[in-house]
PDB file of N, CA and C in Angstrom:
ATOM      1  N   UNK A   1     106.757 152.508 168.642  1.00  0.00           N
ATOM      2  CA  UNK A   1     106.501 153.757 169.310  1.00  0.00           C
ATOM      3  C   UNK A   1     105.939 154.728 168.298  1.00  0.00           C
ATOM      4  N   UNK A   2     104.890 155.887 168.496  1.00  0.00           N
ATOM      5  CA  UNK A   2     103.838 156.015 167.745  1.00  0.00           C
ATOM      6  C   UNK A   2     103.647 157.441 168.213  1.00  0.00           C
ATOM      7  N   UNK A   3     104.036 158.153 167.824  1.00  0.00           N
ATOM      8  CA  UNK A   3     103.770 159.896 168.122  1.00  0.00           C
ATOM      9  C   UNK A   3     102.025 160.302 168.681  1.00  0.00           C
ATOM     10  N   UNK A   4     102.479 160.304 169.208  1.00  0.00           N
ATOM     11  CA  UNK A   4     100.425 160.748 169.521  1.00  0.00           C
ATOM     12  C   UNK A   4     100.013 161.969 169.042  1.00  0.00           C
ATOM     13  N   UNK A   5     100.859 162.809 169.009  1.00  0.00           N
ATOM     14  CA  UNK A   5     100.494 164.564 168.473  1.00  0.00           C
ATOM     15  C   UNK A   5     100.683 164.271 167.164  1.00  0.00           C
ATOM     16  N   UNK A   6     101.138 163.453 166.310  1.00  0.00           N
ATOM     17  CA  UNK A   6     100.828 163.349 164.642  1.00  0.00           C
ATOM     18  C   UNK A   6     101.073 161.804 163.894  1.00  0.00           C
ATOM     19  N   UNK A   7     100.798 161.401 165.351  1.00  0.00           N
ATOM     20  CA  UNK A   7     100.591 160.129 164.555  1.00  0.00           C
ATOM     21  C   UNK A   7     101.606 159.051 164.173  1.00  0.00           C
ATOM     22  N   UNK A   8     102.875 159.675 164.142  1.00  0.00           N
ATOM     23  CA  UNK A   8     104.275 159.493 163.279  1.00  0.00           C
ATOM     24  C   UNK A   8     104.727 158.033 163.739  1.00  0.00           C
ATOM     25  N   UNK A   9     105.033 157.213 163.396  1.00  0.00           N
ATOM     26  CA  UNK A   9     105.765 156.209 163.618  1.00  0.00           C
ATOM     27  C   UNK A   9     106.921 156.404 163.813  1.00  0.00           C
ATOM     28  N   UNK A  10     107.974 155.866 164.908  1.00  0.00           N
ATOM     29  CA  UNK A  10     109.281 156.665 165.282  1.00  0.00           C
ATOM     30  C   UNK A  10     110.084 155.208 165.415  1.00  0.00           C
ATOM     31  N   UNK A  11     109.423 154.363 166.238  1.00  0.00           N
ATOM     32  CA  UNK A  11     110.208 153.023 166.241  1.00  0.00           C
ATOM     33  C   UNK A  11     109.337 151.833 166.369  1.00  0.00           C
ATOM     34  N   UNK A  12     109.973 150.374 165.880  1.00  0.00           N
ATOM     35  CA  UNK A  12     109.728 149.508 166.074  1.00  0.00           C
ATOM     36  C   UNK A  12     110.998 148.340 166.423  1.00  0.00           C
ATOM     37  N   UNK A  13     110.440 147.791 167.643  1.00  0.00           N
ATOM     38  CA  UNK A  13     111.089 146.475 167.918  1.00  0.00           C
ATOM     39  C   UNK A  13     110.660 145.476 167.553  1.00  0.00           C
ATOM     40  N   UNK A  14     111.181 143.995 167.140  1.00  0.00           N
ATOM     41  CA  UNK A  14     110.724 142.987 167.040  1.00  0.00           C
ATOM     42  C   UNK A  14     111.377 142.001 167.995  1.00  0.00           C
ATOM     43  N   UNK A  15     110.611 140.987 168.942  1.00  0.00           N
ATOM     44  CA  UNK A  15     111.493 140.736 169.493  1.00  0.00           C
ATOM     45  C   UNK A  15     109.706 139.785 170.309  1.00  0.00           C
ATOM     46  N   UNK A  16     110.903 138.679 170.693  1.00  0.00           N
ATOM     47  CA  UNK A  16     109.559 137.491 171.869  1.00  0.00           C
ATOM     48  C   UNK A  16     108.945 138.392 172.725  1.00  0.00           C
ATOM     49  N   UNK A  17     109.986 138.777 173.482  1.00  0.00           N
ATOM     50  CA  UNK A  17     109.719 139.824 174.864  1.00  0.00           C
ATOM     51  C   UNK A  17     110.659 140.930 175.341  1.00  0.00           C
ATOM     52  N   UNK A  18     110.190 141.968 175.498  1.00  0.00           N
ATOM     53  CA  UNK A  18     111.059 143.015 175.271  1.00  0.00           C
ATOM     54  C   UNK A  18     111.463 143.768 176.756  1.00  0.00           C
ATOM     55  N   UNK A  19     112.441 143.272 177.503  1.00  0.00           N
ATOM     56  CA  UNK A  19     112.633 143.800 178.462  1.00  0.00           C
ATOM     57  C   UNK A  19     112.737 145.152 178.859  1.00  0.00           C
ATOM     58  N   UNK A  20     112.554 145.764 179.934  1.00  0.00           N
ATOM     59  CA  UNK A  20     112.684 147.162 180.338  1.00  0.00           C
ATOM     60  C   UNK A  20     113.657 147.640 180.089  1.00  0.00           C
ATOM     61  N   UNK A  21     114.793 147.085 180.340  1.00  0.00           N
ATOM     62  CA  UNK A  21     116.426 147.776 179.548  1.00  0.00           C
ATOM     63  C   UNK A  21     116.241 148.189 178.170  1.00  0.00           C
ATOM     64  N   UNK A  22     115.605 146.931 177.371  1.00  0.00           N
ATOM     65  CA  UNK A  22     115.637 147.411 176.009  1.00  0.00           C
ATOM     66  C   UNK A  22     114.589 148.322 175.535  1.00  0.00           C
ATOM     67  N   UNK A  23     113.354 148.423 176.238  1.00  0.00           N
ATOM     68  CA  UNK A  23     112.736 150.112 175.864  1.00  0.00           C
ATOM     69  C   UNK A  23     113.199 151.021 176.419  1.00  0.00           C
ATOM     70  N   UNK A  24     114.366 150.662 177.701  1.00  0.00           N
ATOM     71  CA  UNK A  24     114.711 152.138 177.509  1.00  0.00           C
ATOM     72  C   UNK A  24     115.731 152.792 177.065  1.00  0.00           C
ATOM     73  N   UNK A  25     116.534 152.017 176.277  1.00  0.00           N
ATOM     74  CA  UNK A  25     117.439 152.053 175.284  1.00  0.00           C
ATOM     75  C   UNK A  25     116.969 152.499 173.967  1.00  0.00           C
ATOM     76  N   UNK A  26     115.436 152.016 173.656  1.00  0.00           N
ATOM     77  CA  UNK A  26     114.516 152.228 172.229  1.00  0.00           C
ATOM     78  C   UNK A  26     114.115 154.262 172.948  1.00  0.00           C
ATOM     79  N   UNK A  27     114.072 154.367 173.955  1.00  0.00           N
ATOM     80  CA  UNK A  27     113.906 155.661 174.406  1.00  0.00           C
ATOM     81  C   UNK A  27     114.770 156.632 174.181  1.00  0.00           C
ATOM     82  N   UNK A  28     115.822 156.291 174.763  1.00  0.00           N
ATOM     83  CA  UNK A  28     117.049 157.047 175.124  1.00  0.00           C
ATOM     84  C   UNK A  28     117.554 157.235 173.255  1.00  0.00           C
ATOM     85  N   UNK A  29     117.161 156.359 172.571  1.00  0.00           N
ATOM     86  CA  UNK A  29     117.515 156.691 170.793  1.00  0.00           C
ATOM     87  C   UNK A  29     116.703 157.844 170.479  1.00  0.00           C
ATOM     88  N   UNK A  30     115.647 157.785 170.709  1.00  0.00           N
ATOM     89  CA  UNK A  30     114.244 158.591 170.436  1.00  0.00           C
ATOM     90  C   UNK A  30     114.855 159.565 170.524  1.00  0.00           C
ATOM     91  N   UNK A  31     114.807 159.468 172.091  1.00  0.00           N
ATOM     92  CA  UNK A  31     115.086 161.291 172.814  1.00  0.00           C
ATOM     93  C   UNK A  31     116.657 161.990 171.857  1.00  0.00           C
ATOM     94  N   UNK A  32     117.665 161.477 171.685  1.00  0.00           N
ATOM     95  CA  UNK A  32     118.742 161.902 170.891  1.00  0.00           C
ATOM     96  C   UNK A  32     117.802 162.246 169.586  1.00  0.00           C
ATOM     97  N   UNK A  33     117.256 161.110 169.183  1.00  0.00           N
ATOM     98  CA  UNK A  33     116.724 161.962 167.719  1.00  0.00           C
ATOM     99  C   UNK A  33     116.057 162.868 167.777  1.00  0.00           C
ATOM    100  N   UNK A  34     114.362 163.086 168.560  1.00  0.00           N
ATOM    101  CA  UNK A  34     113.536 163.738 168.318  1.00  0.00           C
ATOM    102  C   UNK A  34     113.549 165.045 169.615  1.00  0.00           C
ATOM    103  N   UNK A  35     114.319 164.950 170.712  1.00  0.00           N
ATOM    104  CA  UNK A  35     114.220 165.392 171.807  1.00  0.00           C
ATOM    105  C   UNK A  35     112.927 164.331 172.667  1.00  0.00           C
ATOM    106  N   UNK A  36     112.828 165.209 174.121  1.00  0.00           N
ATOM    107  CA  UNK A  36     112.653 164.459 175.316  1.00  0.00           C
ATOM    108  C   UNK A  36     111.191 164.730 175.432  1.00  0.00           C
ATOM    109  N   UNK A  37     110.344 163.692 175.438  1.00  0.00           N
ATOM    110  CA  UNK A  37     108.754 164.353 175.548  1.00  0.00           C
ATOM    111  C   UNK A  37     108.616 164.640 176.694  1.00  0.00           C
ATOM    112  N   UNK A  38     107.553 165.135 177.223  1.00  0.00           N
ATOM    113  CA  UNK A  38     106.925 165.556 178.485  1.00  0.00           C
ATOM    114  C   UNK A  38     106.418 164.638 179.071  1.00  0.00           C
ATOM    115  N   UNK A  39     105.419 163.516 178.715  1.00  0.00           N
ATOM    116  CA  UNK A  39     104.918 162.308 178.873  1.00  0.00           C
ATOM    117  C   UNK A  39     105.282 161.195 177.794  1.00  0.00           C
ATOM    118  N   UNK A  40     105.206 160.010 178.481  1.00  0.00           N
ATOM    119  CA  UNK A  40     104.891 158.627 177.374  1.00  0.00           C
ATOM    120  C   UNK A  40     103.518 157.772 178.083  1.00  0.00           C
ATOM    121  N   UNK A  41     102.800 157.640 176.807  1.00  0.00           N
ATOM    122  CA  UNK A  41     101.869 157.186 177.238  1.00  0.00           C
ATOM    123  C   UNK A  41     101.622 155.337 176.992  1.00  0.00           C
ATOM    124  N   UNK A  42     101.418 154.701 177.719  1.00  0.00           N
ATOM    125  CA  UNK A  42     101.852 152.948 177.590  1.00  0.00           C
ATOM    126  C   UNK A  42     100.637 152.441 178.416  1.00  0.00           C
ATOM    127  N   UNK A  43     100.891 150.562 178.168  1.00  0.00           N
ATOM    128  CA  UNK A  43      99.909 149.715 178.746  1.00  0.00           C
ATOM    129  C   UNK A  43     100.415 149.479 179.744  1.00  0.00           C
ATOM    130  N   UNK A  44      99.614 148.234 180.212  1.00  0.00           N
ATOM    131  CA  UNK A  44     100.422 147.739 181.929  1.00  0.00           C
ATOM    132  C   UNK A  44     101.296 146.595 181.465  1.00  0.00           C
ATOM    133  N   UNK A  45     102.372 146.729 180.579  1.00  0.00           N
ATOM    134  CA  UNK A  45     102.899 144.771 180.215  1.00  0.00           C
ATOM    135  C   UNK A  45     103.908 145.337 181.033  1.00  0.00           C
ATOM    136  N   UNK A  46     104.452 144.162 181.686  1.00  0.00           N
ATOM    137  CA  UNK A  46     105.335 143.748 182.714  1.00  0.00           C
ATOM    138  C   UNK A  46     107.045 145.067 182.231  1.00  0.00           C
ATOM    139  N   UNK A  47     107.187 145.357 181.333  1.00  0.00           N
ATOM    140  CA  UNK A  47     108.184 146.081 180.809  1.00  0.00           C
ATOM    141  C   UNK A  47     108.198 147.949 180.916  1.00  0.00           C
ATOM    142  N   UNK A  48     106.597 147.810 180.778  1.00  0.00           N
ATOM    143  CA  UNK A  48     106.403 149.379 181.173  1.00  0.00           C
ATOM    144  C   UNK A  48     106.212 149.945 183.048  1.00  0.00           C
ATOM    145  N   UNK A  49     105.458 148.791 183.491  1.00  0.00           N
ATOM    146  CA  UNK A  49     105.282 148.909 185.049  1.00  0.00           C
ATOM    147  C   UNK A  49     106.277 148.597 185.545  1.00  0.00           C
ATOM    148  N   UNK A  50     107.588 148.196 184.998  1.00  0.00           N
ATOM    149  CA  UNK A  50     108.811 147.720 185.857  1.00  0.00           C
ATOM    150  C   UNK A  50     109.510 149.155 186.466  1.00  0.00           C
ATOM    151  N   UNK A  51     110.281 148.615 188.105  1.00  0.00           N
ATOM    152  CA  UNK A  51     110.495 149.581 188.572  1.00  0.00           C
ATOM    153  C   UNK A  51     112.097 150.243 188.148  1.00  0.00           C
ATOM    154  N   UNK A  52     112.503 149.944 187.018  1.00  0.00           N
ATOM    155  CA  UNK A  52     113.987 150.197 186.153  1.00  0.00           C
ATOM    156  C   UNK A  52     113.198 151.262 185.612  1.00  0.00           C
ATOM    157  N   UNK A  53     111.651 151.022 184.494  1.00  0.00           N
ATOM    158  CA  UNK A  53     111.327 152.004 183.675  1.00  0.00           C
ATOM    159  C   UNK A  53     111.108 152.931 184.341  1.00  0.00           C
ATOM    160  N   UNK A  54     110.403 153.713 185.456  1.00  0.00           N
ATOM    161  CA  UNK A  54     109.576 154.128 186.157  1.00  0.00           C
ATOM    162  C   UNK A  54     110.873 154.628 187.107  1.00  0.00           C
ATOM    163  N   UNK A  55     112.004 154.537 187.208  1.00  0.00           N
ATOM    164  CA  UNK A  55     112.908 154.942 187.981  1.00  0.00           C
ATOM    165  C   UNK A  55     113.872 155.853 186.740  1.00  0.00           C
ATOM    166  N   UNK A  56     113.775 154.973 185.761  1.00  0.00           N
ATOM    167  CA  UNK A  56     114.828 156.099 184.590  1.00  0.00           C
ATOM    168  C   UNK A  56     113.771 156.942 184.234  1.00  0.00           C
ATOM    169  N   UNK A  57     112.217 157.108 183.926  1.00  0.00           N
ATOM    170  CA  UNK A  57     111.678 157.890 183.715  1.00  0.00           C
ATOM    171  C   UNK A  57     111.517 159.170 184.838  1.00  0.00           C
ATOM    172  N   UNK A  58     111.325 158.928 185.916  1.00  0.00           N
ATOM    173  CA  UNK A  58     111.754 159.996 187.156  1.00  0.00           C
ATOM    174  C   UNK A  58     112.719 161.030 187.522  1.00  0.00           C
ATOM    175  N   UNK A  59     113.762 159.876 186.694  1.00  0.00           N
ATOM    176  CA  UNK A  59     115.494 160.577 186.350  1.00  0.00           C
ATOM    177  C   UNK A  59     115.219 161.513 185.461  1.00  0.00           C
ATOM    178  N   UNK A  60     114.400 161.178 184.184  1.00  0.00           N
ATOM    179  CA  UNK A  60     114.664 161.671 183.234  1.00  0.00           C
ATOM    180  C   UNK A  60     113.673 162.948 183.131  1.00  0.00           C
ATOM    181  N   UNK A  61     112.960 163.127 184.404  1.00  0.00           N
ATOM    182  CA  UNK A  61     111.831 164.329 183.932  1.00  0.00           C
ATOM    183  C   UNK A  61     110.902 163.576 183.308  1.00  0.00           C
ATOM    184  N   UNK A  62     109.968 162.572 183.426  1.00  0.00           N
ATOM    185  CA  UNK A  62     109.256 162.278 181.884  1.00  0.00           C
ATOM    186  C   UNK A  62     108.250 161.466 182.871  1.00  0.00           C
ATOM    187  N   UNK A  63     107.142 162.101 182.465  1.00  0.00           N
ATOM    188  CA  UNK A  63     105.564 161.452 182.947  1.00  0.00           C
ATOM    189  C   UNK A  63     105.222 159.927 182.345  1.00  0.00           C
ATOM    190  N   UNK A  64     105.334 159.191 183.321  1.00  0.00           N
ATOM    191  CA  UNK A  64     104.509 157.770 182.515  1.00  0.00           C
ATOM    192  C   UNK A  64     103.256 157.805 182.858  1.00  0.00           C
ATOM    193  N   UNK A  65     101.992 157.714 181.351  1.00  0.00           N
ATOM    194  CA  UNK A  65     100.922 157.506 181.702  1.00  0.00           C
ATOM    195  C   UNK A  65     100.465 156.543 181.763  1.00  0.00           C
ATOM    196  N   UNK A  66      99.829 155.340 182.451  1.00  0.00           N
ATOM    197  CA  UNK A  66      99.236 154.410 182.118  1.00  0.00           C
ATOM    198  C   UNK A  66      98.251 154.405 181.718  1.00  0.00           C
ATOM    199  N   UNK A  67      97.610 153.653 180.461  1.00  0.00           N
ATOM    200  CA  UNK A  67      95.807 153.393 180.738  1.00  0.00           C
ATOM    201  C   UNK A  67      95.504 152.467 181.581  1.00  0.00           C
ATOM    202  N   UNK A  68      94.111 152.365 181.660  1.00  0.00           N
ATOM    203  CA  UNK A  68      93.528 151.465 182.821  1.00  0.00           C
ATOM    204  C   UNK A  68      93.999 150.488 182.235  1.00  0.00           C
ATOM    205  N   UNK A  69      94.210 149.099 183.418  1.00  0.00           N
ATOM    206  CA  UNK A  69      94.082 147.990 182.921  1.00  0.00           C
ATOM    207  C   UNK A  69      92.595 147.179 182.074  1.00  0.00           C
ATOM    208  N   UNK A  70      93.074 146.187 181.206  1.00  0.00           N
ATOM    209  CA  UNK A  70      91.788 145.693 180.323  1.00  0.00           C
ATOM    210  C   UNK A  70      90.797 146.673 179.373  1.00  0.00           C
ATOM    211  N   UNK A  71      91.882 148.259 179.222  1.00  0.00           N
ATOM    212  CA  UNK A  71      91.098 149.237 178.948  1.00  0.00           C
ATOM    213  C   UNK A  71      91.782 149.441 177.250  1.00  0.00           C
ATOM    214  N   UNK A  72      92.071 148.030 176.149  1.00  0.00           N
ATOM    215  CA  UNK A  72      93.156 148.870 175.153  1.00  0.00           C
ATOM    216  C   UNK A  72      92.333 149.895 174.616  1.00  0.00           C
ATOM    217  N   UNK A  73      91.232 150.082 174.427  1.00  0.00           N
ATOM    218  CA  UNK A  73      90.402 151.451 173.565  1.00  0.00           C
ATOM    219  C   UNK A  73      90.671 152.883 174.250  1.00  0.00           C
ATOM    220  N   UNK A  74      91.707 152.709 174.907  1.00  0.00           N
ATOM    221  CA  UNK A  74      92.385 154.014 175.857  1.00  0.00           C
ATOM    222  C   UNK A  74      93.319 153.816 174.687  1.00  0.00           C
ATOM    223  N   UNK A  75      94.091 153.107 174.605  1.00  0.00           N
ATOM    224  CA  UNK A  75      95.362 152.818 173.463  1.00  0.00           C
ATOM    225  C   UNK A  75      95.172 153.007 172.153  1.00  0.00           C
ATOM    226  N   UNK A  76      94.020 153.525 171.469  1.00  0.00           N
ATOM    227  CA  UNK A  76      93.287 152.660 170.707  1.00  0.00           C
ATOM    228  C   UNK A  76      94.263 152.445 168.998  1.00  0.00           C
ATOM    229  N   UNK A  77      94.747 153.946 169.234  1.00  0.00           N
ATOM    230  CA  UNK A  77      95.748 154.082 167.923  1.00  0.00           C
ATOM    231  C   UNK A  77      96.471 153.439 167.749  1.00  0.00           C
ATOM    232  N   UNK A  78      97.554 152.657 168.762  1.00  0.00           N
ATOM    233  CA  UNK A  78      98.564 152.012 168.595  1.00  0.00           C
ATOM    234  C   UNK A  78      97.982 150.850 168.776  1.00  0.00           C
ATOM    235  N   UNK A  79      96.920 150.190 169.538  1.00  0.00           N
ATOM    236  CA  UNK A  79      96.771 148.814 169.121  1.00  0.00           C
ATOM    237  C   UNK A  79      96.325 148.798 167.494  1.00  0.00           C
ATOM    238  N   UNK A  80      95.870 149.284 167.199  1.00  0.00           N
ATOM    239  CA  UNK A  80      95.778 149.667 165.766  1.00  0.00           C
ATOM    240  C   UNK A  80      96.624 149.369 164.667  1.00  0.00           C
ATOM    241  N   UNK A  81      97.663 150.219 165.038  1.00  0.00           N
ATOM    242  CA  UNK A  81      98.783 150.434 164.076  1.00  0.00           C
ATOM    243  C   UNK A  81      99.896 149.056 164.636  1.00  0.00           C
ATOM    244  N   UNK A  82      99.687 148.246 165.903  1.00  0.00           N
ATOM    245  CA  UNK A  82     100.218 147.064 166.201  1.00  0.00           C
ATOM    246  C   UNK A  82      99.693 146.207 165.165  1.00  0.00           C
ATOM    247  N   UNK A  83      98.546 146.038 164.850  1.00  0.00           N
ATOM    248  CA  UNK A  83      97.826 144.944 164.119  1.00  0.00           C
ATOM    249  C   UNK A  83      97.927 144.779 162.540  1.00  0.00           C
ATOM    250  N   UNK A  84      97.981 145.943 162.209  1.00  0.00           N
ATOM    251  CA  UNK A  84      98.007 146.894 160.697  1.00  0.00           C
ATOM    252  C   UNK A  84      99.599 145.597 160.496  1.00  0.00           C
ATOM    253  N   UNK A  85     100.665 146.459 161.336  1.00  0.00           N
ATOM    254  CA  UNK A  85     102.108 145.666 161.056  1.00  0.00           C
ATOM    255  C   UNK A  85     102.276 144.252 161.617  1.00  0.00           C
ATOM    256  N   UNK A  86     101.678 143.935 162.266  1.00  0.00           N
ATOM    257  CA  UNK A  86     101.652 142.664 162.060  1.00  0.00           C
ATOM    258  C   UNK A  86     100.596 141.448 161.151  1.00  0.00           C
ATOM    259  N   UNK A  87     100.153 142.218 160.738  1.00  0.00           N
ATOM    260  CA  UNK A  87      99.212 141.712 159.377  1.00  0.00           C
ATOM    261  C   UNK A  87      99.793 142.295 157.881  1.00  0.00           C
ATOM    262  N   UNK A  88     100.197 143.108 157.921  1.00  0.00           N
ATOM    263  CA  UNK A  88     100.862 143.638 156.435  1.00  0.00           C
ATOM    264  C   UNK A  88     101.943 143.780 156.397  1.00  0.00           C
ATOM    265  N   UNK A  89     102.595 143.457 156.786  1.00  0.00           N
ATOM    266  CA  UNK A  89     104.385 143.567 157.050  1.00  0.00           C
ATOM    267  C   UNK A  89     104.584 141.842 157.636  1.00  0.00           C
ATOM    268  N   UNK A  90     104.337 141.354 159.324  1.00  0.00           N
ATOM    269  CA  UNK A  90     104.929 140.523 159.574  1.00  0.00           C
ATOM    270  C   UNK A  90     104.645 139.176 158.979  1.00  0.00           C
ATOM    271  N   UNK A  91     103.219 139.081 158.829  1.00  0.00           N
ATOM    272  CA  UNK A  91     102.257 137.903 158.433  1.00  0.00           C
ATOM    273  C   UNK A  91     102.287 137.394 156.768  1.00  0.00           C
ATOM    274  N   UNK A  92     103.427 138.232 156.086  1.00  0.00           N
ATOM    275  CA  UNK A  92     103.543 138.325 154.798  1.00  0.00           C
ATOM    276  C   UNK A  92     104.505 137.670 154.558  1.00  0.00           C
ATOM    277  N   UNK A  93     105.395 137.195 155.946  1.00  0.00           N
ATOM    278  CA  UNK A  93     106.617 136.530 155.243  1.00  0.00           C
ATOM    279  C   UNK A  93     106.661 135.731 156.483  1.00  0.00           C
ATOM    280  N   UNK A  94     107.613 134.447 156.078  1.00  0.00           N
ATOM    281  CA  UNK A  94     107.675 132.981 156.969  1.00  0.00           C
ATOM    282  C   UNK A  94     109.264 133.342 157.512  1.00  0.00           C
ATOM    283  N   UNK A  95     109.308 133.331 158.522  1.00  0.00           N
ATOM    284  CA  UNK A  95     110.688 133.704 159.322  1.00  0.00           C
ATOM    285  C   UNK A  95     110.917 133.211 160.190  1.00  0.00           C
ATOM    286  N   UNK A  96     112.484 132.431 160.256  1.00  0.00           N
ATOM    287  CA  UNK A  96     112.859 131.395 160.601  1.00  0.00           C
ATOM    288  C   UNK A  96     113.563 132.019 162.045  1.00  0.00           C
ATOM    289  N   UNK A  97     113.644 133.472 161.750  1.00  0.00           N
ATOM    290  CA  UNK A  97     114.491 133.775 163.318  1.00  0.00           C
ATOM    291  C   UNK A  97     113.731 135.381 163.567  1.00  0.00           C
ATOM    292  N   UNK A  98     114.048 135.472 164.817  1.00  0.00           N
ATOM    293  CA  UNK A  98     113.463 136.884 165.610  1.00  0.00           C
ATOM    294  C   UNK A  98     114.075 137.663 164.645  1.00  0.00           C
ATOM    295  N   UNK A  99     115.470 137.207 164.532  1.00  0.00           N
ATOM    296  CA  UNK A  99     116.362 138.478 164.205  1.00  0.00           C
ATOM    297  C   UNK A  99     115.903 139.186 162.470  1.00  0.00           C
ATOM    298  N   UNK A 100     115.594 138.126 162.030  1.00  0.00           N
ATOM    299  CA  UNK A 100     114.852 138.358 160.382  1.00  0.00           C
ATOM    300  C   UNK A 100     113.785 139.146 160.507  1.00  0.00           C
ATOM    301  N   UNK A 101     113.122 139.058 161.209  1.00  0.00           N
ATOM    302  CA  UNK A 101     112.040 140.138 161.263  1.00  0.00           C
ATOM    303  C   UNK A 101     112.190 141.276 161.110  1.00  0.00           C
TER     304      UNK A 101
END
């Protein structure tokens, strides 16, 4: 998760597949640390369009934006900064479990 107003790196998960419970648990940390944004802005993977996220975000006051689908250059920063860490951080070391990562 990736601040859009400065850029900031705030969190990372590692993980096969990251269910909707568990971003919104990676949320609900955020918001205690940094306070509650106005919007989050995300892709279409099965975890952000789920109707758990999109129902606690409603609860919570909080705009989900989507970009278009097939559109990541809407995303463009964070696919970015996805690739950066998984080329200079993950790809640097041989790891035998999720959890090592």
């Amino acid at each position: 998760m990736v601040d859009d107003n400065n850029r900031e790196w705030l969190n990372i998960d590692v993980d096969l597949s990251m269910p909707a419970r568990r971003v919104i648990q990676s949320l609900e940390r955020l918001i205690e640390w940094r306070g509650k944004p106005k919007s989050i802005r995300c892709d279409n993977g099965p975890e952000y369009i789920s109707q758990q996220l999109r129902d606690w975000a409603q609860t919570s006051d909080i705009e989900l934006r989507y970009i278009q689908p097939s559109k990541p250059t809407q995303n463009a920063y964070i696919e970015r900064f996805n690739r950066t860490v998984r080329q200079e951080c993950l790809d640097l070391h041989l790891f035998d479990l999720v959890e090592q990562a």
